[in-house]
Protein backbone atom coordinates (compact mmCIF):
# COMPACT_ATOMS: atom_id res chain seq x y z
CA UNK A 1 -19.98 -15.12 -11.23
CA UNK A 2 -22.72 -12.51 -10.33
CA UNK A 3 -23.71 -9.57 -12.26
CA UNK A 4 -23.71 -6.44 -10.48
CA UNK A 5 -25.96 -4.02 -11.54
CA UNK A 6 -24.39 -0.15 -10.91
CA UNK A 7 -26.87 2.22 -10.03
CA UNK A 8 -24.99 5.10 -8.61
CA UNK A 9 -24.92 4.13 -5.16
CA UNK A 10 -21.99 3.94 -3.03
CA UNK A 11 -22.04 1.22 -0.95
CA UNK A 12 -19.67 0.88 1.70
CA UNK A 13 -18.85 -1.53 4.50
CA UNK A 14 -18.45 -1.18 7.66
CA UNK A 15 -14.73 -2.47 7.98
CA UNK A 16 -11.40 -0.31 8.12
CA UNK A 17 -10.61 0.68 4.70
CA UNK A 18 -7.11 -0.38 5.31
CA UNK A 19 -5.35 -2.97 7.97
CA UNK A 20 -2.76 -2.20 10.53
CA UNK A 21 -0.04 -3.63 8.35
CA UNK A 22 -0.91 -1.25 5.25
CA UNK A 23 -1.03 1.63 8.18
CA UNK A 24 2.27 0.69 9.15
CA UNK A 25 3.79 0.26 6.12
CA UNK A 26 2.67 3.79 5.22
CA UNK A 27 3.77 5.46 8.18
CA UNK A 28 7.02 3.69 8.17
CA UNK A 29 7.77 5.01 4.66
CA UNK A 30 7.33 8.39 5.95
CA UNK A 31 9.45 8.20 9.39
CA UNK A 32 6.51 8.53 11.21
CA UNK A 33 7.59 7.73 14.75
CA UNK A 34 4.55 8.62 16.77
CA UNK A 35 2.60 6.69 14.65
CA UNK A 36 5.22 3.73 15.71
CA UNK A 37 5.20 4.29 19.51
CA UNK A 38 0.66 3.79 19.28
CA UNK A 39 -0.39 0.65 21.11
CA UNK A 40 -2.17 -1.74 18.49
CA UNK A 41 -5.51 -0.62 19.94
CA UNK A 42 -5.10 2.99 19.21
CA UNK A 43 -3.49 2.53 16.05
CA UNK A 44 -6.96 0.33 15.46
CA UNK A 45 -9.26 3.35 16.60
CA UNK A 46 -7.11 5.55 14.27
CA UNK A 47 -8.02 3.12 11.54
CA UNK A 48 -11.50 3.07 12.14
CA UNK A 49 -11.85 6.71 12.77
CA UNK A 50 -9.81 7.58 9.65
CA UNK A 51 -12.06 5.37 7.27
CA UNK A 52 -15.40 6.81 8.78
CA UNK A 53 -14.39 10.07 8.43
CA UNK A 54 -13.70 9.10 4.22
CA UNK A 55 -17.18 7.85 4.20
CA UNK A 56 -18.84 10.44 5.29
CA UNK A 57 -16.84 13.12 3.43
CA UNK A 58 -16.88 11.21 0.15
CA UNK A 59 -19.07 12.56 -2.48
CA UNK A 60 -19.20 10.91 -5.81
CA UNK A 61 -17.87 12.97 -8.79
CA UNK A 62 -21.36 13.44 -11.19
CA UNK A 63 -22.81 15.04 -7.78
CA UNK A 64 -19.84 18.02 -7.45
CA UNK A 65 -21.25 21.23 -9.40
């Protein structure tokens, strides 16, 4: 096992933050029906979309004044 070293930075990858199935799930929990009738390739650009827009809105806590 490595040891990470924290030094504040937020490193994030470039991958959805969740999959299709935990999208689904969600949404299916919630009677979401448009969400249902997406093709998998839109549901996929929702995905994406969704997780970009958290990394660029996230700021960490010891940085809010």
């Amino acid at each position: 096992m490595a040891l990470v070293v924290e030094d504040g930075v937020v490193k994030w990858s470039a991958d959805p933050l969740v999959t299709a199935e935990q999208a689904d799930a969600y949404a299916e929990a919630r009677g979401w029906s448009d969400w249902a009738a997406l093709a998998p390739t839109r549901k996929s650009a929702a995905i994406l979309d969704g997780s970009t827009y958290v990394r660029v809105s996230f700021v960490p806590p010891e940085s809010i004044t």
